[in-house]
Protein backbone atom coordinates (compact mmCIF):
# COMPACT_ATOMS: atom_id res chain seq x y z
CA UNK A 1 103.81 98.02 119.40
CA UNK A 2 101.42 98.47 116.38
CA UNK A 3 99.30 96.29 115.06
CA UNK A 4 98.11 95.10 111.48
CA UNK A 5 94.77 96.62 111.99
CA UNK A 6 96.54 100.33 112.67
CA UNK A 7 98.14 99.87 109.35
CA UNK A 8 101.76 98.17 110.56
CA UNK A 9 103.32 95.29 112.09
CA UNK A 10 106.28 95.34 114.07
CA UNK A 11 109.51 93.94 114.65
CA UNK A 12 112.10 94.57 117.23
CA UNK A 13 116.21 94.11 117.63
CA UNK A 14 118.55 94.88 120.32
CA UNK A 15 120.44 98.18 119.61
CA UNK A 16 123.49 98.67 121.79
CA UNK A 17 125.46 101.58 122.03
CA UNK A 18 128.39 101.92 119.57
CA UNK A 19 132.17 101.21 121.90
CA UNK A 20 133.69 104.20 123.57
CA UNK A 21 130.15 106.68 122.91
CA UNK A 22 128.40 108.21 125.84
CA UNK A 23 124.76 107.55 126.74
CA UNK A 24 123.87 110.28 129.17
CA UNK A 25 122.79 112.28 127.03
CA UNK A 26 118.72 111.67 125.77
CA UNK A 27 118.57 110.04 122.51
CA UNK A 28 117.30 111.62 119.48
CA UNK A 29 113.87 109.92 118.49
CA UNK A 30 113.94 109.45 114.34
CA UNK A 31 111.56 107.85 112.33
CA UNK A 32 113.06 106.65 108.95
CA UNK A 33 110.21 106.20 106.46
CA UNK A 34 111.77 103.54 103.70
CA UNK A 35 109.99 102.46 100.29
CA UNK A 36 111.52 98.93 100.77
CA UNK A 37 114.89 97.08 102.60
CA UNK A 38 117.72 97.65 100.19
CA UNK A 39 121.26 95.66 100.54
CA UNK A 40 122.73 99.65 100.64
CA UNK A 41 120.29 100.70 103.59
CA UNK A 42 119.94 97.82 106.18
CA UNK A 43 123.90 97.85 107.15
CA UNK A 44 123.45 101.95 107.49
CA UNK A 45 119.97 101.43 109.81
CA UNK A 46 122.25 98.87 111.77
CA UNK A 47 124.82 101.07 112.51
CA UNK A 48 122.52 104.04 113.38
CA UNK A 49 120.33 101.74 115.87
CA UNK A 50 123.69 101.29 117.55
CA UNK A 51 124.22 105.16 117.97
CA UNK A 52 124.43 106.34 121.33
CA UNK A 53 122.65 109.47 120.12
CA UNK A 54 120.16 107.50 118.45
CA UNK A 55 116.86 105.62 118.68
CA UNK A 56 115.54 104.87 115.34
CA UNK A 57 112.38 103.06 114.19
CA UNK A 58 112.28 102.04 110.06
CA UNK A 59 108.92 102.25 108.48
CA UNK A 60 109.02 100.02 105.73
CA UNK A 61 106.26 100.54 102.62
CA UNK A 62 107.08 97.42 101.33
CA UNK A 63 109.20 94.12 101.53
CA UNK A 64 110.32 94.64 98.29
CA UNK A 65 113.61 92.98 97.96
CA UNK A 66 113.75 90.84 101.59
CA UNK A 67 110.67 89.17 99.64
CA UNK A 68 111.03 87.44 96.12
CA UNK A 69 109.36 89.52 93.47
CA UNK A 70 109.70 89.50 90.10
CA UNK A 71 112.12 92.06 88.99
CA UNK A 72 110.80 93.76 85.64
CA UNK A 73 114.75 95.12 84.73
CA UNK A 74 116.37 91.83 85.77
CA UNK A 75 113.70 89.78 84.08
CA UNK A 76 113.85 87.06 87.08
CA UNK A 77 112.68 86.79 90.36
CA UNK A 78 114.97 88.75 93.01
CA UNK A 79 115.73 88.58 96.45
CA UNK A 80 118.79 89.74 98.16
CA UNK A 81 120.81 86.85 99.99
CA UNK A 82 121.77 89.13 102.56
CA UNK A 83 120.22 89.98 106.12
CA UNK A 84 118.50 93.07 104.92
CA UNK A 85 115.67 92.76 108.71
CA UNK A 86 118.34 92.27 110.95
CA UNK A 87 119.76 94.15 113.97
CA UNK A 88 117.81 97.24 114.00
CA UNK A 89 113.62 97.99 114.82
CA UNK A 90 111.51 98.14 111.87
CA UNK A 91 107.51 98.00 111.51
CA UNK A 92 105.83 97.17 107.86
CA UNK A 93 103.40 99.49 106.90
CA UNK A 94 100.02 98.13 105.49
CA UNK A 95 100.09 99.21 101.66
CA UNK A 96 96.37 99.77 100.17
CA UNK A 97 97.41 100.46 96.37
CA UNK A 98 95.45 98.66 94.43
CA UNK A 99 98.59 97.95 92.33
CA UNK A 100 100.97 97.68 94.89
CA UNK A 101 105.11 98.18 93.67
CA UNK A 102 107.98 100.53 94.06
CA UNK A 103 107.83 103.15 91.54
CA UNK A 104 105.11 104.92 90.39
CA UNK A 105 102.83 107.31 92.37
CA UNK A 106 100.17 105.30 93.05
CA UNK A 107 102.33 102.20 93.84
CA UNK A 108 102.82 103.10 97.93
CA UNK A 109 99.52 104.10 99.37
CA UNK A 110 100.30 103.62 102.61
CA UNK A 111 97.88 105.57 105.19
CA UNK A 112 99.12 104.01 108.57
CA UNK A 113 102.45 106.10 108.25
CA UNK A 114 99.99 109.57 109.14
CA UNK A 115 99.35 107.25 112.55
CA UNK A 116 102.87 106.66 113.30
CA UNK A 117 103.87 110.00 112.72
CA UNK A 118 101.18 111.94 114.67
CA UNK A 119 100.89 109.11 117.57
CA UNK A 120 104.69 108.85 118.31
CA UNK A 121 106.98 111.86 119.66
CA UNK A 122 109.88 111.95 117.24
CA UNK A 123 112.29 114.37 116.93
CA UNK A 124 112.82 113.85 113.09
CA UNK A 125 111.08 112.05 110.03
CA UNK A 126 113.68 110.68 107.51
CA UNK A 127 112.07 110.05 104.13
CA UNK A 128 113.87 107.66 101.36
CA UNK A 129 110.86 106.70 99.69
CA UNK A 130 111.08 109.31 96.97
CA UNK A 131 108.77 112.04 96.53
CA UNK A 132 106.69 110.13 93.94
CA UNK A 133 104.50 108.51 95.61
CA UNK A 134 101.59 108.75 97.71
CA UNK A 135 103.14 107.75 101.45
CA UNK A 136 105.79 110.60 101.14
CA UNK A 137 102.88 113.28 101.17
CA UNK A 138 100.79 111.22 103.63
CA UNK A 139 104.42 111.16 105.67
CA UNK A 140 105.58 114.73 105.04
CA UNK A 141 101.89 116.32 105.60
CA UNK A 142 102.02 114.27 109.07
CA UNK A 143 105.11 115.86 109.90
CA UNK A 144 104.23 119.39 109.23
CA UNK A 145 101.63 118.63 111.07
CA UNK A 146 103.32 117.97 114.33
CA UNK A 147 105.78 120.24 113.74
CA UNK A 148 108.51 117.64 113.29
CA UNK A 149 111.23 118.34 111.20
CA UNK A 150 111.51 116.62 107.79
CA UNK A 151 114.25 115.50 105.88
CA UNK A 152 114.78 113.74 102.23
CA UNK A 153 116.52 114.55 98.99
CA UNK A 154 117.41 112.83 95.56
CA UNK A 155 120.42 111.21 94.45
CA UNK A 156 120.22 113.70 91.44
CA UNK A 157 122.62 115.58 89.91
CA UNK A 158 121.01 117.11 86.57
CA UNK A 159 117.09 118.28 85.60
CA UNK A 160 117.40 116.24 82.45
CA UNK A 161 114.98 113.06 82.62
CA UNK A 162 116.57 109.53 82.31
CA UNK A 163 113.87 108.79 79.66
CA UNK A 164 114.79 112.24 77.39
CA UNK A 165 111.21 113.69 77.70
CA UNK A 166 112.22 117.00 77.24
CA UNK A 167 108.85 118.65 78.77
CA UNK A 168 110.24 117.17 82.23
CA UNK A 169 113.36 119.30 82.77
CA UNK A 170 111.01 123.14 82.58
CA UNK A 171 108.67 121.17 84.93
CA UNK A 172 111.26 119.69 87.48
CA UNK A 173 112.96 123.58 87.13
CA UNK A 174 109.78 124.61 88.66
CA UNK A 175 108.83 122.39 91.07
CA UNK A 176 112.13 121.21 93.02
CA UNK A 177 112.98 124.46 94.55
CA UNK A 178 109.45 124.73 95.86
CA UNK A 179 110.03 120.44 96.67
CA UNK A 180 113.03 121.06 98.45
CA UNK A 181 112.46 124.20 100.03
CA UNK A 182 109.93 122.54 102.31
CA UNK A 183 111.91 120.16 103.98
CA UNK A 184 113.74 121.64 106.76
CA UNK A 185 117.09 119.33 105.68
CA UNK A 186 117.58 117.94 102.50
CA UNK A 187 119.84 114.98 102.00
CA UNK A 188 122.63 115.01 99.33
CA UNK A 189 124.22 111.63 98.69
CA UNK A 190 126.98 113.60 96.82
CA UNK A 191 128.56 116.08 95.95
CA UNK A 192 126.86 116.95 92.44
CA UNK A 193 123.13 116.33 94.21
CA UNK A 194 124.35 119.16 96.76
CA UNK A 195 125.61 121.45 93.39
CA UNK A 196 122.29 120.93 92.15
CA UNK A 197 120.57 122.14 95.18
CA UNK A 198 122.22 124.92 94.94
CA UNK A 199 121.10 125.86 91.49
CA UNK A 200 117.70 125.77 92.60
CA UNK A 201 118.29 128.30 95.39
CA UNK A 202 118.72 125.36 98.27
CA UNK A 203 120.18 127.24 101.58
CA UNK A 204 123.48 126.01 102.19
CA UNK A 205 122.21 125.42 105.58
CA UNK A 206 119.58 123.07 104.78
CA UNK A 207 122.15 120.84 102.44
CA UNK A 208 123.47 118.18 104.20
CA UNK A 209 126.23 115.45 102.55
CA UNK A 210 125.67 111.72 103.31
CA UNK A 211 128.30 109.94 100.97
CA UNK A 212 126.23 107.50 99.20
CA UNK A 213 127.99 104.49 100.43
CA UNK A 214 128.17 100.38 101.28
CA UNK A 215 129.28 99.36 104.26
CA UNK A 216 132.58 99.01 103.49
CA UNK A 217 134.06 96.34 106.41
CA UNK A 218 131.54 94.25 104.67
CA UNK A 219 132.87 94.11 101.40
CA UNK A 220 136.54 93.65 102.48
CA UNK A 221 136.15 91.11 104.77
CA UNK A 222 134.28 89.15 101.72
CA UNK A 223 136.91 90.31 99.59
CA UNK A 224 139.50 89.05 101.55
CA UNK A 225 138.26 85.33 100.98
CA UNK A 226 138.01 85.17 97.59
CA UNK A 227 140.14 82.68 95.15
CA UNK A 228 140.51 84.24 92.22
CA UNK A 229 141.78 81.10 90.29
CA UNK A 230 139.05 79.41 90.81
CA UNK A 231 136.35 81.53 90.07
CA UNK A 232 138.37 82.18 86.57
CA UNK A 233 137.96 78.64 86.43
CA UNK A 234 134.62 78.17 86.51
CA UNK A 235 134.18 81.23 83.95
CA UNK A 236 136.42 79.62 81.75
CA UNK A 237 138.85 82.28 81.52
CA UNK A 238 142.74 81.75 81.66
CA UNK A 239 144.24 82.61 85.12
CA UNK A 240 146.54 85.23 83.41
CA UNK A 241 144.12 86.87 81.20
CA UNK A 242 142.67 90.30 81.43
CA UNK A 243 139.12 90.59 82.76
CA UNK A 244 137.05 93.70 81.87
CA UNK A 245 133.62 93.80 83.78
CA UNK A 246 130.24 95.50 83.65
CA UNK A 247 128.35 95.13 86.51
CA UNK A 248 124.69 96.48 86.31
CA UNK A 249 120.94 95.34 84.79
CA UNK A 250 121.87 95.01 80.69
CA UNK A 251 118.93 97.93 80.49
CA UNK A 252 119.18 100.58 77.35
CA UNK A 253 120.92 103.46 79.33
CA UNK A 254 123.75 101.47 81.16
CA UNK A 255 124.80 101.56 77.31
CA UNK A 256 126.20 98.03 77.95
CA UNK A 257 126.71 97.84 73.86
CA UNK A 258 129.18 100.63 74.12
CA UNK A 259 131.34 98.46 76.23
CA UNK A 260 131.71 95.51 74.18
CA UNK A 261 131.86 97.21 70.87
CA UNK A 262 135.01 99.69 72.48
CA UNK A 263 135.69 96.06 73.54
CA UNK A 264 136.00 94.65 70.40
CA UNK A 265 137.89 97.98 68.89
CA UNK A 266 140.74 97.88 71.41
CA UNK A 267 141.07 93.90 70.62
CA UNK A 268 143.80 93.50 73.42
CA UNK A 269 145.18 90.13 73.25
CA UNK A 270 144.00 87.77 75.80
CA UNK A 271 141.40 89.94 76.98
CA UNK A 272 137.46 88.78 77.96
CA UNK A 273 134.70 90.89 78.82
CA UNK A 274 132.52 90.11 81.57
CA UNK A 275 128.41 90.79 81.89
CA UNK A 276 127.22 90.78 85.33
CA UNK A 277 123.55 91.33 85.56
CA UNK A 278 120.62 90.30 82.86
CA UNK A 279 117.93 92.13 81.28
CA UNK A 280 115.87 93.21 77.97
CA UNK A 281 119.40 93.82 76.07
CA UNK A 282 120.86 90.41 77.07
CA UNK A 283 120.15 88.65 73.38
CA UNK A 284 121.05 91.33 71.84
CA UNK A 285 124.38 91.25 73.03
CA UNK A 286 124.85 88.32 72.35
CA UNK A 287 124.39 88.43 68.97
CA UNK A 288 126.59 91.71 68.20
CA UNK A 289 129.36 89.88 70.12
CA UNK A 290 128.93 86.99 67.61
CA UNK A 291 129.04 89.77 64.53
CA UNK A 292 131.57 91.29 66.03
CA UNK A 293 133.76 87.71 66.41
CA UNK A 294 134.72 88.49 69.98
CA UNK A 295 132.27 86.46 71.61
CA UNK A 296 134.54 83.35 72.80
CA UNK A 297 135.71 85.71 74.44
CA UNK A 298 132.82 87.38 76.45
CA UNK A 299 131.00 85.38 79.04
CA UNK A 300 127.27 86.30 80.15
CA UNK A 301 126.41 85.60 84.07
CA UNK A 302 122.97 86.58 84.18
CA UNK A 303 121.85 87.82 87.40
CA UNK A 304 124.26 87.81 90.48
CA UNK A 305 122.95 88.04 93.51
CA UNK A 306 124.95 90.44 96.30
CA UNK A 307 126.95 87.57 98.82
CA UNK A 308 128.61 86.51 95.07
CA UNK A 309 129.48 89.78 93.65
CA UNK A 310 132.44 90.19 95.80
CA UNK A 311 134.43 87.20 94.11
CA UNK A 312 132.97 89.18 90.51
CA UNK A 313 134.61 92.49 91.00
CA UNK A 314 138.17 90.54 92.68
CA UNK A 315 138.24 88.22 89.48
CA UNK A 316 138.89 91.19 87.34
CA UNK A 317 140.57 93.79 86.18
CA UNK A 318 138.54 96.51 85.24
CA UNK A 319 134.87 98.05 85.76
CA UNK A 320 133.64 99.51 83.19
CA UNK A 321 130.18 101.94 84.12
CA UNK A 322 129.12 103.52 80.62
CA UNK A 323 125.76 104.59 81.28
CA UNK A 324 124.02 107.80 79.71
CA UNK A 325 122.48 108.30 82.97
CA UNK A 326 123.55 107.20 86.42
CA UNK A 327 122.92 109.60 89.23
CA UNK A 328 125.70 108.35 91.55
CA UNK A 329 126.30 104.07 90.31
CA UNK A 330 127.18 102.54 93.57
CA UNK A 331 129.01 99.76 91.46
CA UNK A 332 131.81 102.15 91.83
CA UNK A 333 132.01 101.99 95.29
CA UNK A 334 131.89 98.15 95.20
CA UNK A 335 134.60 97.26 92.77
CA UNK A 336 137.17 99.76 94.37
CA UNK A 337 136.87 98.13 97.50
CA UNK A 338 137.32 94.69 96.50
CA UNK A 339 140.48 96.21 94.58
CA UNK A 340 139.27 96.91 90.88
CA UNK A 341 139.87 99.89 88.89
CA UNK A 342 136.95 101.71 87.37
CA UNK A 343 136.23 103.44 83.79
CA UNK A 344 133.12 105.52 83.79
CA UNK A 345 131.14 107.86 81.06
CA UNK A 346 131.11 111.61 82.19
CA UNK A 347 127.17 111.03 83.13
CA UNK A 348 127.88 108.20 86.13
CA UNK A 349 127.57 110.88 89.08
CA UNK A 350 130.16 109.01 90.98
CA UNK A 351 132.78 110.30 88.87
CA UNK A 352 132.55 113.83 90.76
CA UNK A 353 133.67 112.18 94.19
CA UNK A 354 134.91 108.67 93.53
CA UNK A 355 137.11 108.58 90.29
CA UNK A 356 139.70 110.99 89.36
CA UNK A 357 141.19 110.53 85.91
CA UNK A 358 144.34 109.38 85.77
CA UNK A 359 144.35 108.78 89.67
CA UNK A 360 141.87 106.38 90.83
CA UNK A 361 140.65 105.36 87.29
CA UNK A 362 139.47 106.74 83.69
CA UNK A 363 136.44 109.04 82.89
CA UNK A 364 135.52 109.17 79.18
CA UNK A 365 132.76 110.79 76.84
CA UNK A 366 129.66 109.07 77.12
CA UNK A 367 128.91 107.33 73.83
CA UNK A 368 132.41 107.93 72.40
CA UNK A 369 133.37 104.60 71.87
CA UNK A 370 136.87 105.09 70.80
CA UNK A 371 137.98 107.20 73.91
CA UNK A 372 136.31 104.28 75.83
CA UNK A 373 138.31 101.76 73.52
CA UNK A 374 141.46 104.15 74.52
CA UNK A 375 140.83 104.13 78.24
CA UNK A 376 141.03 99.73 78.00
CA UNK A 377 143.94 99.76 76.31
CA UNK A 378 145.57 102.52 78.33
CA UNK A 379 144.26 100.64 81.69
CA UNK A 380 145.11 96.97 80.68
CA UNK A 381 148.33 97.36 78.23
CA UNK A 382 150.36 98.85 81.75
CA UNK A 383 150.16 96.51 85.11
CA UNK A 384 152.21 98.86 87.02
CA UNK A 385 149.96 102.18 86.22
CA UNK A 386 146.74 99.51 86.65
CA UNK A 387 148.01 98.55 90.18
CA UNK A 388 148.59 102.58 90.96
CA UNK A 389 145.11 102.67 90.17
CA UNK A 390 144.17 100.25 92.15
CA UNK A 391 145.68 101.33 95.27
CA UNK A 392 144.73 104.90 94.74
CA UNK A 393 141.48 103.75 94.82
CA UNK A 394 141.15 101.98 98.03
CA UNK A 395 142.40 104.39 99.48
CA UNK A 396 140.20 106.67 98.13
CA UNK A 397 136.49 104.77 98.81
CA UNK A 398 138.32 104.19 102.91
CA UNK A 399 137.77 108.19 103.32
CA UNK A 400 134.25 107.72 101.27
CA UNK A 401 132.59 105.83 104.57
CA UNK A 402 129.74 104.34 106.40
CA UNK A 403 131.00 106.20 109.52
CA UNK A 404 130.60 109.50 108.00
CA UNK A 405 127.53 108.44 106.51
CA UNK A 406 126.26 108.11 109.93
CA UNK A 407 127.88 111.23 111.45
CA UNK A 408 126.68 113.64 108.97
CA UNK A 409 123.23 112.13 109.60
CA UNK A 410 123.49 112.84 113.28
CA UNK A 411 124.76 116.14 112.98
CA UNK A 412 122.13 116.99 110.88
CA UNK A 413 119.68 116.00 113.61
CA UNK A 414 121.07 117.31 116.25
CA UNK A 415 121.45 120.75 114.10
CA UNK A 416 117.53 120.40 113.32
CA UNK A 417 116.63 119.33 116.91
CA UNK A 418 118.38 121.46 119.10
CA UNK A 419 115.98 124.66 116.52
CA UNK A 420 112.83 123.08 118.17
């Protein structure tokens, strides 16, 4: 056990092996290094702590998230009302930034990972901190180190910036292959992060897929209990209405103004628009929806927090994702697992593996308001070709699964290891 003095503190939970899996075999000893608990990671470092191949220890930078904080995008204070500690070994690492927070490079400065690494005898280091900040190079020095293989990635798909700073795309041209190259696996969540690796002269040996995913079961099950009536209710929308729904922070590139102005453009009868999440752009949607005279007929939730969201995306229709940039936009997965049908620009990276057009739900133009104004009408003017959509989709995110999250992570282990 470490202690706060040696830069962590430690918690334990039972880990049994997964039903039907064999346990003769050694496990594989894997450190995953974490910038903070995440709703999207905890139920994945469950399910690998219950691994019969497995015995995994999270290193947490900070308790971002399972701790309130004040959430600069959001604008209010956040923490997730789900177990995000529980079921699984994890240690906090002592963080010495002077300005401690996730994002930035200076923001994790967390020395006691270099301990961890070189003290304990695992067979792999995990990174998902990012490579900008300072623990990742404290973490992936300490692994070259000891000769311990190293694995991380991005969730990107494109060079270009989310900010538009045109000097980074030359930059990141130069410096990811040389990035990448030095981890001996590097993690795609999907399939346009493992294109992009591939540009950059990645071997297709050191690319390994892990679906970006939820844990599915989870969502279902919640889904499952929902009553849609009521929650119309208490929106104060009419049981039979049509309910279109963004679901993300109301920040400048989830272009959440596209939405309601294709919104107002398609001007389907009984039809309301739905904002899910809060943020810098919140007032001024509400005032274009009064210029626009649509806005009896949009309703603002503010911030919801994750045990709610499931009786958000069952309550409506359709998700609409029109961001300029969205690497993958795990929204996706969400609403087509609670059973609603998804429009998305051509920049939401989910698109590539989640959402065929015309299948399991509409990709348009990013910024082309009319084709976006099209795809509502198109989606919410036809209930039988809506409830194709729908099914298609389930079906769809059941293939795109926690379970082969978790076996493509152990393969790619057990491909690393058995090099050593």
């Amino acid at each position: 056990m470490l202690c706060e003095s040696e830069g962590a503190s430690m918690m334990t939970a039972s880990a049994a092996p997964a039903t039907g899996e064999k346990t003769s075999e050694r496990k594989m000893r894997v450190l995953l290094l974490c910038s903070h608990p995440t709703q999207y990671g905890s139920p994945m470092w469950r399910r690998f702590s219950q691994h019969s191949k497995l015995d995994v220890l999270v290193a947490y930078c900070s308790m971002q998230g399972a701790q309130a904080q004040m959430d600069p995008d959001f604008g209010v204070k956040v923490a997730w009302d789900v177990p995000l500690l529980d079921g699984y070994p994890w240690i906090q690492l002592k963080n010495v930034s002077p300005r401690p927070r996730v994002g930035g490079l200076f923001g994790l400065i967390n020395p006691g990972i270099w301990k961890v690494i070189r003290a304990e005898r695992f067979d792999a280091v995990a990174i998902f901190t990012g490579y900008m900040c300072a623990t990742f190079w404290i973490a992936l020095a300490a692994a070259k180190l000891s000769g311990i293989p190293v694995m991380y990635g991005t969730d990107a798909t494109t060079l270009h910036p989310i900010d538009g700073r045109g000097w980074k795309t030359p930059v990141k041209k130069y410096l990811w292959p040389r990035l990448f190259q030095m981890a001996d696996m590097v993690i795609a969540p999907s399939s346009g992060t493992a294109a992009l690796m591939r540009s950059l002269n990645v071997r297709e040996e050191k690319i390994t897929l892990m679906p970006y995913v939820v844990d599915n079961d989870w969502w279902i099950e919640n889904a499952s209990r929902v009553d849609r009536k009521s929650v119309r209710r208490a929106w104060g929308i009419p049981e039979d209405a049509r309910v279109v729904l963004f679901c993300a922070k109301l920040q400048p590139w989830k272009q959440p103004q596209d939405l309601l102005r294709a919104f107002a453009s398609a001007n389907i009868p009984n039809t309301y628009l739905v904002y899910a999440g809060d943020g810098s752009l919140r007032e001024p949607l509400e005032r274009e929806a009064k210029e626009l005279g649509v806005s009896e007929r949009v309703r603002f939730l503010g911030f919801v927090n994750q045990s709610a969201l499931p009786q958000v995306y069952c309550s409506s229709d359709v998700m609409v994702l029109p961001s300029e940039y969205e690497a993958f936009g795990v929204v996706v997965n969400e609403a087509m697992l609670c059973g609603c049908p998804v429009i998305v620009s051509d920049r939401v990276g989910a698109r590539l593996d989640l959402v065929q057009g015309g299948v399991t739900g509409c990709v348009y133009p990013c910024g082309d308001i009319a084709s976006l104004s099209s795809c509502l009408q198109k989606m919410l003017s036809d209930p039988a070709w809506l409830f194709k959509q729908r099914e298609a989709a389930r079906a769809r995110i059941a293939r795109w699964s926690p379970e082969l999250y978790v076996q493509s992570f152990v393969d790619a282990v057990a491909g690393r290891t058995s090099k050593r």
